[in-house]
Protein backbone atom coordinates (compact mmCIF):
# COMPACT_ATOMS: atom_id res chain seq x y z
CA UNK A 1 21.34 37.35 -42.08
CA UNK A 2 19.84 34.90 -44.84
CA UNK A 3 16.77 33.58 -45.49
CA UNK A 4 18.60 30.35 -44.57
CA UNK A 5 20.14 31.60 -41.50
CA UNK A 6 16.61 32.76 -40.52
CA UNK A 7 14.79 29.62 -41.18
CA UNK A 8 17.77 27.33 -38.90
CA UNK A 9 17.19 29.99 -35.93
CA UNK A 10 13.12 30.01 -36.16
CA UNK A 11 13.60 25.75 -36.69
CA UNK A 12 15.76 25.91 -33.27
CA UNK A 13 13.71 28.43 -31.32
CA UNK A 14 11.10 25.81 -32.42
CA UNK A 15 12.43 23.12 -30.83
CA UNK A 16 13.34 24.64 -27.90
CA UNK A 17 9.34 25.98 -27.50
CA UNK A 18 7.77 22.25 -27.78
CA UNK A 19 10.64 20.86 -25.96
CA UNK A 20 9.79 23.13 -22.65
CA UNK A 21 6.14 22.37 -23.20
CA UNK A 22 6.55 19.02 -23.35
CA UNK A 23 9.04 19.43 -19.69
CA UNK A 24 6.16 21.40 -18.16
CA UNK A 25 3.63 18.50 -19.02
CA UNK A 26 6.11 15.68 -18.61
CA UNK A 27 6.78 17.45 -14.94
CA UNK A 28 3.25 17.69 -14.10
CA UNK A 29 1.91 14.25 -15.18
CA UNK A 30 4.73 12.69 -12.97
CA UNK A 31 3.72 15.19 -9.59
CA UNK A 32 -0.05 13.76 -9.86
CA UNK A 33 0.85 9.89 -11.03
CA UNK A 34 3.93 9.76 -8.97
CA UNK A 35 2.23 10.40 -5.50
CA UNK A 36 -0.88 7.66 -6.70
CA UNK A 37 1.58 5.09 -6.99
CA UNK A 38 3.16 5.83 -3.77
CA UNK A 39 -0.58 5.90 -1.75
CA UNK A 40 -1.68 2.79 -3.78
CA UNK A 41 1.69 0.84 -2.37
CA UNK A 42 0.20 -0.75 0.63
CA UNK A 43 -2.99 -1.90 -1.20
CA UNK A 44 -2.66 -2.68 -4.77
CA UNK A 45 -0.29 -5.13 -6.68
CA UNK A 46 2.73 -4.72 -8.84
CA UNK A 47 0.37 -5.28 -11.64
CA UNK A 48 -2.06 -2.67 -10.95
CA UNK A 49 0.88 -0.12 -10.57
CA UNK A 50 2.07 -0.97 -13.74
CA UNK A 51 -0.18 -1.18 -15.90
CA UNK A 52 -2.89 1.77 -14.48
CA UNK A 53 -0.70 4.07 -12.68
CA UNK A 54 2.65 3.53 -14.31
CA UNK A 55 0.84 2.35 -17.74
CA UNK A 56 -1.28 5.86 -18.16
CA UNK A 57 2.25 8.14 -17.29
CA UNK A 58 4.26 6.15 -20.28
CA UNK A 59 0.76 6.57 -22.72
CA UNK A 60 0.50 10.08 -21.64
CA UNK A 61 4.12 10.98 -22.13
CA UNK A 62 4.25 9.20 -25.35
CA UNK A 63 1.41 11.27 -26.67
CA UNK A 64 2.90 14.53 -25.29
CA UNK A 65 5.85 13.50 -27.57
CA UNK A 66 4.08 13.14 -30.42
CA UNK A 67 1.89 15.96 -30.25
CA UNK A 68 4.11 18.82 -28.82
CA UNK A 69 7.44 17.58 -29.90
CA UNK A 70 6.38 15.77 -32.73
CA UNK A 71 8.60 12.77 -32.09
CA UNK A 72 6.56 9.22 -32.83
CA UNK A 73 8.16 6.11 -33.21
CA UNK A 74 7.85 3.23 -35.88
CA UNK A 75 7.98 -0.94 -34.39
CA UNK A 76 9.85 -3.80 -36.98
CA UNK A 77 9.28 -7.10 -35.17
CA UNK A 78 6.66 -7.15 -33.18
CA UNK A 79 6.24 -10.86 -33.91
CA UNK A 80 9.23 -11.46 -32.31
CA UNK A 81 7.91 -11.10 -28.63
CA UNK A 82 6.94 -14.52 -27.67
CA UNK A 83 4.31 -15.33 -25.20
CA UNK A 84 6.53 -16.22 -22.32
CA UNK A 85 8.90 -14.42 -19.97
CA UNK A 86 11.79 -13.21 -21.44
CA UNK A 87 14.79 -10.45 -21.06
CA UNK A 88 14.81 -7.15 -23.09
CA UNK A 89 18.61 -6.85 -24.56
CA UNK A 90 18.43 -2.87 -25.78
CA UNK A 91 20.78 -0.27 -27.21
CA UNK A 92 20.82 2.37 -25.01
CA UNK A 93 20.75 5.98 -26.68
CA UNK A 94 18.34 8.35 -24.49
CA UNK A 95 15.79 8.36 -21.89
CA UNK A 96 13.59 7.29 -24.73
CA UNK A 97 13.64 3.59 -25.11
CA UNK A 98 13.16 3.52 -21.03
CA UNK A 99 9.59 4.94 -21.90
CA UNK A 100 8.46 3.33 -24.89
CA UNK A 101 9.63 -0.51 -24.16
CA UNK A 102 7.16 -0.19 -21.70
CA UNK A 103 4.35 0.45 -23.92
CA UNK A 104 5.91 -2.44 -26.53
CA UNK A 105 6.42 -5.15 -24.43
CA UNK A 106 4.52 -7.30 -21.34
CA UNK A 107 5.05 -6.19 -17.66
CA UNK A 108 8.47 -5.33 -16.52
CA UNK A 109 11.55 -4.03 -14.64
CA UNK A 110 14.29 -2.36 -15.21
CA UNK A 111 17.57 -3.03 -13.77
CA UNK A 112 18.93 1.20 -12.16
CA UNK A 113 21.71 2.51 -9.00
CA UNK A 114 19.79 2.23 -5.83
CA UNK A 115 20.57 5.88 -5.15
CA UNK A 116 17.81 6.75 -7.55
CA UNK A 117 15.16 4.96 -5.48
CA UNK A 118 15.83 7.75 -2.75
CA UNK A 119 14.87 10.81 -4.45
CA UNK A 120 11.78 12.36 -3.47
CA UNK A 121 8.65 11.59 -4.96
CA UNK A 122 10.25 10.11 -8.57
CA UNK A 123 11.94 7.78 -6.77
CA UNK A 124 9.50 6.38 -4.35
CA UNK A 125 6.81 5.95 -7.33
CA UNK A 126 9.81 4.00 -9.11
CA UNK A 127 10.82 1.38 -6.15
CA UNK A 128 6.75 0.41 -6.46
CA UNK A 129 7.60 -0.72 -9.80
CA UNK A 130 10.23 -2.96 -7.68
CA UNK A 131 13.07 -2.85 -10.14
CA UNK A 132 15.83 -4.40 -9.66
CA UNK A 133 18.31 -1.69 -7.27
CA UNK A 134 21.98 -2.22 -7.84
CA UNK A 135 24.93 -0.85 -6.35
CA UNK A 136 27.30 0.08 -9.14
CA UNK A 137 30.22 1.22 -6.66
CA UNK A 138 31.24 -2.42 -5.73
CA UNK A 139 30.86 -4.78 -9.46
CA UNK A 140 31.30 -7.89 -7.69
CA UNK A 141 28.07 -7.46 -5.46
CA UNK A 142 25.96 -5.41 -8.13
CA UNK A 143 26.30 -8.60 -10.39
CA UNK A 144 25.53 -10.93 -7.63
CA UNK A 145 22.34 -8.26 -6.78
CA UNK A 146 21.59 -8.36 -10.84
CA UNK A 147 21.26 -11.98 -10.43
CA UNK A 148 19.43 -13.12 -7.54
CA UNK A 149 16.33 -10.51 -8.25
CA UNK A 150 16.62 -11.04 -11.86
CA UNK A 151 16.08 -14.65 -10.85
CA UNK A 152 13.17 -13.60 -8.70
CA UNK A 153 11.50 -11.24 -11.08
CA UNK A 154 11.41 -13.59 -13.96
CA UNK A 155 10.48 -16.93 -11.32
CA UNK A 156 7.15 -14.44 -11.00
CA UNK A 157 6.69 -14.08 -14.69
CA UNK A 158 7.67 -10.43 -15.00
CA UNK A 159 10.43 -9.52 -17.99
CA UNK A 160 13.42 -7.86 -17.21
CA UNK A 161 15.37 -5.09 -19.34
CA UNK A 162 18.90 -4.77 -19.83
CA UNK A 163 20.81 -2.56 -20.89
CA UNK A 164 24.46 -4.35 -21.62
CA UNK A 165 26.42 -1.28 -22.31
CA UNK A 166 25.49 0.48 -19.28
CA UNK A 167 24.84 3.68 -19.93
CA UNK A 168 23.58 5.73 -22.94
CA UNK A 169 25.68 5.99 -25.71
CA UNK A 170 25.58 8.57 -28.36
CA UNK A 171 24.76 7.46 -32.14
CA UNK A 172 27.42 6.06 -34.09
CA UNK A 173 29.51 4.93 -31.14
CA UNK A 174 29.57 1.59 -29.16
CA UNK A 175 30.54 0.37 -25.65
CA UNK A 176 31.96 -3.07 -24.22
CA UNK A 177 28.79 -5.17 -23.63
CA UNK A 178 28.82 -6.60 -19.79
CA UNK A 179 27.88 -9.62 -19.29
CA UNK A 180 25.51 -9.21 -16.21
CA UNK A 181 22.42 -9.91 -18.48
CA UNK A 182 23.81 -12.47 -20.10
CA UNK A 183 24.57 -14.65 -17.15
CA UNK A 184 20.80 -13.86 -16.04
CA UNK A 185 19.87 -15.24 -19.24
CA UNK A 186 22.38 -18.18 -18.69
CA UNK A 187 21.35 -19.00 -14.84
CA UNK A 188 17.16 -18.71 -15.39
CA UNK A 189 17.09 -20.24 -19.18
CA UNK A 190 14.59 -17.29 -20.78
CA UNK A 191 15.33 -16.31 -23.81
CA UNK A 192 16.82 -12.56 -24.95
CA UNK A 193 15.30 -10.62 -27.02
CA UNK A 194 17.23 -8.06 -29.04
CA UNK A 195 16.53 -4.62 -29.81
CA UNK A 196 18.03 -2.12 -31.78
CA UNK A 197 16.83 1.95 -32.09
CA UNK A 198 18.23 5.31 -33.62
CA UNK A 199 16.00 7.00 -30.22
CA UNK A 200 19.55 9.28 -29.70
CA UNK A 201 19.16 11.03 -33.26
CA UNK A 202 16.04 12.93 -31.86
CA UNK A 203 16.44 13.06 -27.90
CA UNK A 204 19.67 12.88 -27.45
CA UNK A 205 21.27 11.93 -24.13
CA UNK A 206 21.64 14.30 -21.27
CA UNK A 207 19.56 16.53 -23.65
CA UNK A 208 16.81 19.16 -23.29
CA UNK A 209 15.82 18.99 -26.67
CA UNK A 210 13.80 16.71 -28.60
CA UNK A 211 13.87 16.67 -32.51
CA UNK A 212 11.00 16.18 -34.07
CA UNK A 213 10.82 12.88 -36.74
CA UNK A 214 10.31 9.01 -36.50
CA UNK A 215 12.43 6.90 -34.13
CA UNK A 216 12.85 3.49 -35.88
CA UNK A 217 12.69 0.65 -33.05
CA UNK A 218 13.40 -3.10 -34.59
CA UNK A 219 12.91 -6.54 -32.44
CA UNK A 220 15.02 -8.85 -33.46
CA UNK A 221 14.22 -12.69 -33.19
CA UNK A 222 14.92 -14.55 -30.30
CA UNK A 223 18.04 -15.99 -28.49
CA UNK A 224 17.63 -19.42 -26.97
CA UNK A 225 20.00 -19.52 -23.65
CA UNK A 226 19.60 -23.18 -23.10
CA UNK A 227 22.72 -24.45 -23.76
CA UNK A 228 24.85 -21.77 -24.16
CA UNK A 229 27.19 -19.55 -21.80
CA UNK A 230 26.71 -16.02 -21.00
CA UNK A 231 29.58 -15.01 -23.33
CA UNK A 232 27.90 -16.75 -25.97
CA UNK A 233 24.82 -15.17 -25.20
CA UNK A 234 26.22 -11.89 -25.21
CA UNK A 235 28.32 -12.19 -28.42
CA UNK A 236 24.79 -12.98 -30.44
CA UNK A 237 22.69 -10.35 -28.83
CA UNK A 238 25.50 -7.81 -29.70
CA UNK A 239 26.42 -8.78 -33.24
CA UNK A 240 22.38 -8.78 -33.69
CA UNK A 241 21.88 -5.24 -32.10
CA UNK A 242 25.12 -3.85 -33.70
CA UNK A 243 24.37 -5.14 -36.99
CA UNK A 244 20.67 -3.32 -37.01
CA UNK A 245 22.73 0.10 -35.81
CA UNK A 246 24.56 0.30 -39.15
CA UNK A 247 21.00 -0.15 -41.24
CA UNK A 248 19.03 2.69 -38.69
């Protein structure tokens, strides 16, 4: 075997060390914050889970990152974020960007399948964060459900995030946009926000591993809805995020 061949296995085996570290911490910080957040339900406000309980498990995972994994992440257009309720458009690469937009941007929700609210422990801490639940099997109702407590988040001052291609999609490839956020952005008049990242270079999706580096995150300026459709909405958001993807 070659020196080069050597150094590739020990780089892997690497990996594979901080990335199991990083589980085992990751794992443990969610069995002591995720049962807090359930307990503090009846008696504390969506605020106060999100930004203590919910808040400390996003810094401390983010840290654990860095330091075991050492994966960071670099912000372009932080100016961007205005100082009124708006609705996250993101590409969608890894379980990444559902971490760190929480630590970028004001309080939120994210829009998920309802089924995840019923696992144990996980999902209980998540339905305090009262996202918006979603039942993907029937479109017609889902969008309707997007809507209406999109509508009611955002009425309460609380941003939403979207993700418009669905699901995570690996680097270098692209999905059809829905247009679910964009007719929330269309029916409630707040403005999108853009946002572009490379996150599924280093953690990629439905992966164990995570590769050490520098994510690049960029925020791209804002997108009036007031006076525009959903489809036009959704056409600027995209050819903003997909332009950004071919710079990253």
């Amino acid at each position: 075997m070659t020196q080069r061949n050597i150094s590739f296995w020990e780089n892997k085996l690497l990996v594979y060390l901080r990335s199991t570290i990083f589980f085992i911490g990751m794992a443990m910080t969610t069995l002591v914050i995720a049962p807090l957040m359930i307990l503090s339900f009846p008696v504390s406000t969506f605020i106060f889970r999100y930004t203590y309980l919910s808040g400390l498990w996003v810094t401390i995972v983010l840290w654990m990152l860095k330091f075991f994994c050492r994966l960071s992440f670099r912000v372009e257009g932080l100016e961007h974020i205005p100082h009124r309720t708006a609705i996250i458009f993101s590409k969608h690469q890894s379980a990444w960007e559902t971490i760190a937009v929480q630590k970028i941007f004001p309080p939120m929700v994210f829009i998920l399948k309802r089924e995840l609210l019923r696992l144990p422990f996980f999902g209980w801490a998540l339905a305090t964060c009262e996202p918006i639940s979603i039942n993907r099997g029937l479109k017609k109702q889902a969008l309707r459900q997007l809507v209406d407590q999109g509508l009611q988040r955002l009425k309460k001052g609380v941003w939403v995030v979207v993700f418009p291609e669905g699901t995570r999609v690996a680097p270098g490839q692209k999905m059809k946009y829905s247009g679910g956020g964009a007719l929330l952005a269309h029916k409630s008049g707040c403005p999108v926000i853009p946002v572009a990242h490379n996150a599924g270079e280093f953690w990629p999706r439905n992966s164990f591993l995570k590769y050490p580096g520098v994510i690049q995150m960029r925020i791209g300026p804002l997108i009036d809805s007031k006076g525009k459709s959903a489809s036009e909405i959704n056409r600027e958001a995209e050819a903003w995020i997909e332009s950004q993807m071919e710079e990253i």
